[in-house]
Protein backbone atom coordinates (compact mmCIF):
# COMPACT_ATOMS: atom_id res chain seq x y z
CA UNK A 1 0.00 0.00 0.00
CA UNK A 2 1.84 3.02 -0.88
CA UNK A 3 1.42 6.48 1.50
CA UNK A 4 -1.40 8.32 -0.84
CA UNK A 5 -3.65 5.06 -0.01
CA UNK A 6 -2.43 5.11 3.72
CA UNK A 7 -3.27 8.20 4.17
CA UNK A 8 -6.84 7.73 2.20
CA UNK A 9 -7.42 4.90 4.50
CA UNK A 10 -6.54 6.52 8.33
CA UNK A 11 -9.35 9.27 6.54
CA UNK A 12 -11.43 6.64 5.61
CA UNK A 13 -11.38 4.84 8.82
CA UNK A 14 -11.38 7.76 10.97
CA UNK A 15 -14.79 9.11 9.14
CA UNK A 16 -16.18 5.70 9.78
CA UNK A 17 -15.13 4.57 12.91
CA UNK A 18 -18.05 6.37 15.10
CA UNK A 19 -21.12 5.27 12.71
CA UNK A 20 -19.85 2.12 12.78
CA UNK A 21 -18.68 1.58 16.29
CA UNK A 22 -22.39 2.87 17.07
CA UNK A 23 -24.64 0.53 14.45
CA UNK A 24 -22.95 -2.62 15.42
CA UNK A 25 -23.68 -1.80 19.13
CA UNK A 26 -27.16 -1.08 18.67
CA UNK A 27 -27.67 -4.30 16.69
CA UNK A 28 -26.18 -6.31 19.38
CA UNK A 29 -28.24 -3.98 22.13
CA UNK A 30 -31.72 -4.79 19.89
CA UNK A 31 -31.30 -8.05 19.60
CA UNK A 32 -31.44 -8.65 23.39
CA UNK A 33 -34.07 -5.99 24.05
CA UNK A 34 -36.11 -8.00 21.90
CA UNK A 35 -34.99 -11.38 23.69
CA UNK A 36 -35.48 -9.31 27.05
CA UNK A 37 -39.01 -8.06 26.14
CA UNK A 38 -40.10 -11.88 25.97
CA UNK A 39 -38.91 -12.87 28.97
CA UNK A 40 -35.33 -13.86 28.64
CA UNK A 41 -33.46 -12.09 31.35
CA UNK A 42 -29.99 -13.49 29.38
CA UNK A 43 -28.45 -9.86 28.27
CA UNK A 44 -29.72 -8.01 31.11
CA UNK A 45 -28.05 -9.75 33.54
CA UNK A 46 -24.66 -9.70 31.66
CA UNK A 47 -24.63 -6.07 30.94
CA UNK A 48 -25.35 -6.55 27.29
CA UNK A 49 -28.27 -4.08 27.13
CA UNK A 50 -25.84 -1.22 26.90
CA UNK A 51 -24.23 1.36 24.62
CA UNK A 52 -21.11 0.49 26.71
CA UNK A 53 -18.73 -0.26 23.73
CA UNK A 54 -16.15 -2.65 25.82
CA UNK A 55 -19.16 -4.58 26.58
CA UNK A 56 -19.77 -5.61 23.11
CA UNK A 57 -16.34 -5.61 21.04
CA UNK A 58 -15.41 -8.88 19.91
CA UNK A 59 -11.10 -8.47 18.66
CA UNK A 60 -11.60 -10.37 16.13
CA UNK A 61 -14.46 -8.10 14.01
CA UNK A 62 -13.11 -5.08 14.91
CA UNK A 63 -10.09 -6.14 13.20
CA UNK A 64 -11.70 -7.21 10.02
CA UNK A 65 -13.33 -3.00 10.81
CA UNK A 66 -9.97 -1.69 10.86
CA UNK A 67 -8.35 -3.83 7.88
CA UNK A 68 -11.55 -3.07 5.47
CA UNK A 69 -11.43 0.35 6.62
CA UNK A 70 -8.00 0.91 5.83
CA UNK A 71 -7.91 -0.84 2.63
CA UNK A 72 -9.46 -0.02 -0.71
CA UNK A 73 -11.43 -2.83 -0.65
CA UNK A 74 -15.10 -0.82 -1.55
CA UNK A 75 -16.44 -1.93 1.98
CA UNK A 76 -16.41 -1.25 5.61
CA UNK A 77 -17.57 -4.80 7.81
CA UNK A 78 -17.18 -5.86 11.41
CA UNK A 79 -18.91 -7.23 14.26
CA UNK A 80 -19.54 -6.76 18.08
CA UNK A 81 -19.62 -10.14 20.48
CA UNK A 82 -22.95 -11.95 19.95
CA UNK A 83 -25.85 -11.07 22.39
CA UNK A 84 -26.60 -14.51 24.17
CA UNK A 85 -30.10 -15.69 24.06
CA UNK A 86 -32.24 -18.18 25.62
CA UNK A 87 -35.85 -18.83 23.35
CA UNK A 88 -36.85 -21.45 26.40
CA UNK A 89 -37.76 -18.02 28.02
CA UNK A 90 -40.15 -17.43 25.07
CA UNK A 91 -43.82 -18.00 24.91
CA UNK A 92 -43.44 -19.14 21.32
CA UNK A 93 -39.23 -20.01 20.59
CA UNK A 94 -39.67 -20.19 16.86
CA UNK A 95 -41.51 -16.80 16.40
CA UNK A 96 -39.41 -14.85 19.25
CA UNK A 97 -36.21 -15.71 17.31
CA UNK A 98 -37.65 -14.33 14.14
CA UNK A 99 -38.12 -11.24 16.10
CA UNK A 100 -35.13 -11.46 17.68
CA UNK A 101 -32.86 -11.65 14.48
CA UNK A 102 -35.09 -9.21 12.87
CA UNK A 103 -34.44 -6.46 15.76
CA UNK A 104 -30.63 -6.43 15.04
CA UNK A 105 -30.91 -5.16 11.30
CA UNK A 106 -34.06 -2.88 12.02
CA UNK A 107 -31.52 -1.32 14.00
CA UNK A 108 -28.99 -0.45 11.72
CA UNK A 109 -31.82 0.49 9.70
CA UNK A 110 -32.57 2.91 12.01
CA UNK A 111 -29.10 4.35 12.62
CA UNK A 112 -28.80 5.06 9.11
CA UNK A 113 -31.96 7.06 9.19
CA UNK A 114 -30.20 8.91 12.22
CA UNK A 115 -26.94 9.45 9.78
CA UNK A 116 -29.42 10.85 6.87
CA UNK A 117 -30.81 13.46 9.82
CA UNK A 118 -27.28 14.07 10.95
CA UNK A 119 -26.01 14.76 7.08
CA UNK A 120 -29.36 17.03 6.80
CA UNK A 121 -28.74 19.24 9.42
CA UNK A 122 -24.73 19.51 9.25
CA UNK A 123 -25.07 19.78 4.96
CA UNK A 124 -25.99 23.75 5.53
CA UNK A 125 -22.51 24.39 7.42
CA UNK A 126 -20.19 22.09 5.61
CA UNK A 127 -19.38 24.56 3.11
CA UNK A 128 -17.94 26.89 5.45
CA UNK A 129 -17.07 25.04 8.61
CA UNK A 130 -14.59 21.95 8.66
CA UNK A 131 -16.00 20.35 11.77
CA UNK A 132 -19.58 20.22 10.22
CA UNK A 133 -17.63 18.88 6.74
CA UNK A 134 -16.52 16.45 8.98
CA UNK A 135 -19.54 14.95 10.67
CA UNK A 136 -21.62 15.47 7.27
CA UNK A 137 -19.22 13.27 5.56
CA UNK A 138 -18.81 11.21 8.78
CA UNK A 139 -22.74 10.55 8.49
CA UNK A 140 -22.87 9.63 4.94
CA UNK A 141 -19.89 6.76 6.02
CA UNK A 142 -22.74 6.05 8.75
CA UNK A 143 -25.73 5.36 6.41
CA UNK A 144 -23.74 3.25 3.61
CA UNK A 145 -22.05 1.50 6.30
CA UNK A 146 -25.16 0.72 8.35
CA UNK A 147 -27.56 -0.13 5.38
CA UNK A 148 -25.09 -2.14 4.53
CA UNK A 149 -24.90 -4.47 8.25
CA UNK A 150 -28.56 -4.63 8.08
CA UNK A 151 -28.52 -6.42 4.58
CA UNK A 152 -25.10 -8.49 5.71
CA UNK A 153 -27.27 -9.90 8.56
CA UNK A 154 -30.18 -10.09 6.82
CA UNK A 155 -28.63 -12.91 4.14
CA UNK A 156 -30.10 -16.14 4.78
CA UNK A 157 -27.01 -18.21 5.74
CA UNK A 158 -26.54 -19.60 9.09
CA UNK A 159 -25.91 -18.39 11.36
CA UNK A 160 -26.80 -14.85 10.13
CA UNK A 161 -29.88 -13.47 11.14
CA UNK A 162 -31.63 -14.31 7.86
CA UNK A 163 -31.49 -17.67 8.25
CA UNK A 164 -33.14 -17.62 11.97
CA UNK A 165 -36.52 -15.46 10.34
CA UNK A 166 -36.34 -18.03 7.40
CA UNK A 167 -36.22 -21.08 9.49
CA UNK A 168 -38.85 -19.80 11.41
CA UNK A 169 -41.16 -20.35 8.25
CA UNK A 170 -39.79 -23.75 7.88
CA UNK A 171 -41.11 -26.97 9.47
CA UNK A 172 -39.18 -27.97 12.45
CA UNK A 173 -37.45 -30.85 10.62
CA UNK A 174 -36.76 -29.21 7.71
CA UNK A 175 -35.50 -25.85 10.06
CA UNK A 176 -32.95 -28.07 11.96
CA UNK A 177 -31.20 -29.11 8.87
CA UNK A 178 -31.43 -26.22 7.41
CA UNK A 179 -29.82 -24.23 10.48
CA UNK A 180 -27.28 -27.39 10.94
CA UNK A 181 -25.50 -25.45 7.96
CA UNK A 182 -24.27 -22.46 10.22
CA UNK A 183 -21.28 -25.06 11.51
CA UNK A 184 -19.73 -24.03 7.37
CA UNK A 185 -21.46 -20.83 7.97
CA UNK A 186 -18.49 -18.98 7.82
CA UNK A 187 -16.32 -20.97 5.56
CA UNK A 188 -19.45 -19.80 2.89
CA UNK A 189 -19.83 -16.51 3.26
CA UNK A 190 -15.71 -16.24 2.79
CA UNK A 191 -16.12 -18.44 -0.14
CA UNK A 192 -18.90 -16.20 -1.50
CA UNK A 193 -16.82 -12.81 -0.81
CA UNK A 194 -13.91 -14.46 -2.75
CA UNK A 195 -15.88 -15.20 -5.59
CA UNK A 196 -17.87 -11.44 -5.48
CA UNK A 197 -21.10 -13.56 -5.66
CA UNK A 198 -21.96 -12.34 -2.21
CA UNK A 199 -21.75 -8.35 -3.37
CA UNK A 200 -23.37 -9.24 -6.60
CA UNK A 201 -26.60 -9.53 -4.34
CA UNK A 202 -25.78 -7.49 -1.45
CA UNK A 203 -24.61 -4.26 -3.56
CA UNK A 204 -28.12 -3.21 -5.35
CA UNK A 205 -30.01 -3.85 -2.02
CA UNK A 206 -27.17 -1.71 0.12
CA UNK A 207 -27.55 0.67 -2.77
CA UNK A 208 -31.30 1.02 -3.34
CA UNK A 209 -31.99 1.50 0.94
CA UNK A 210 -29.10 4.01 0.42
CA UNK A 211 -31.62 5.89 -2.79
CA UNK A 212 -34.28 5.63 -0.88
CA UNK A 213 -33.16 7.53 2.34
CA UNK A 214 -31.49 9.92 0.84
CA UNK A 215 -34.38 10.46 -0.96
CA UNK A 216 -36.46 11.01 1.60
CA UNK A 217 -34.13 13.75 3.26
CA UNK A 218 -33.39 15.07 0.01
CA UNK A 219 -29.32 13.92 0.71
CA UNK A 220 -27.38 13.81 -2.92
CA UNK A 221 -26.78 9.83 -1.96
């Protein structure tokens, strides 16, 4: 990497790091509000329902952060430690992990709405003031990088939250093999980043959420 890309990426990751920091929390944080509001007491009582950032950083995804950050790679991705959950707390297991999984990327949904209302109001002072440059561009890292968790999580591979709201539709036998994939889990979404098949699907859905945000706040996304 020579200095001019260097220097692009300590920008790049600098301008990201907040947003990002913040939308992996709050998936983490509403994925055990929703286990906590049906009775499983699991986050609470570890100090997982919290915007606490050491309670929720997990070394090795904020590492993949920093390395896709710094390099040129198109991308920003990491991850915060998994909220635990318990479903035997649940009235109905199947349909509280649907909401469950669901709650994390309605989350980052949500924070990129919050980036699109931060870009709105600092876009009137950017022109003149480099601290409201700054956290305008700083937002716009904030709604491409959190539209783009929400669809990440929302791919229906296991163990990704996808695959918990689609197994929920499944029948139970059919659901248990079906989630008995997430033990490769990982070994196929890296195969499926190699290959750019995984981008092929995630990039128009990260890119029409982006369109239509930034149409409704009128942002030039």
């Amino acid at each position: 990497m020579n200095s001019q890309a260097f220097s692009q990426g300590l920008i790049t990751f600098g301008l990201a790091f907040v947003p990002a920091l913040f939308g992996i929390i709050c998936h983490e944080v509403a994925h055990g509000w929703a286990a906590y509001k049906q009775g499983d007491p699991t986050a609470k009582v570890l100090g997982r329902l919290t915007l606490n950032p050491i309670r929720h950083l997990d070394p090795m995804g904020t590492l993949m952060f920093v390395l896709t950050a710094m390099l040129p790679a198109g991308f920003v991705i990491g991850w915060a430690k998994p909220v635990p959950v318990q479903p035997r707390y649940f009235k109905r297991p199947r349909e509280g992990m649907m909401l469950v999984s669901l709650a994390g990327p309605l989350a980052n949904f949500g924070v990129a709405i919050l980036c699109a209302l931060v870009y709105r109001l600092a876009d009137p002072l950017a022109g003149t003031s480099l601290p409201f440059l700054l956290i305008r561009e700083s937002a716009e890292f904030g709604i491409w990088i959190n539209c783009t968790l929400a669809w990440f999580n929302l791919m229906p591979i296991p163990p990704m939250d996808g695959s918990h709201i689609l197994s929920g539709f499944l029948p139970a036998d059919m659901a248990r093999s079906y989630e008995s994939i997430g033990r490769y889990g990982m070994i196929i979404i890296i195969a499926l980043l190699a290959t750019g098949v995984f981008w092929k699907v995630l990039r128009p859905l990260v890119h029409s959420s982006v369109g239509l945000i930034g149409a409704v706040f009128g942002l030039p996304m």
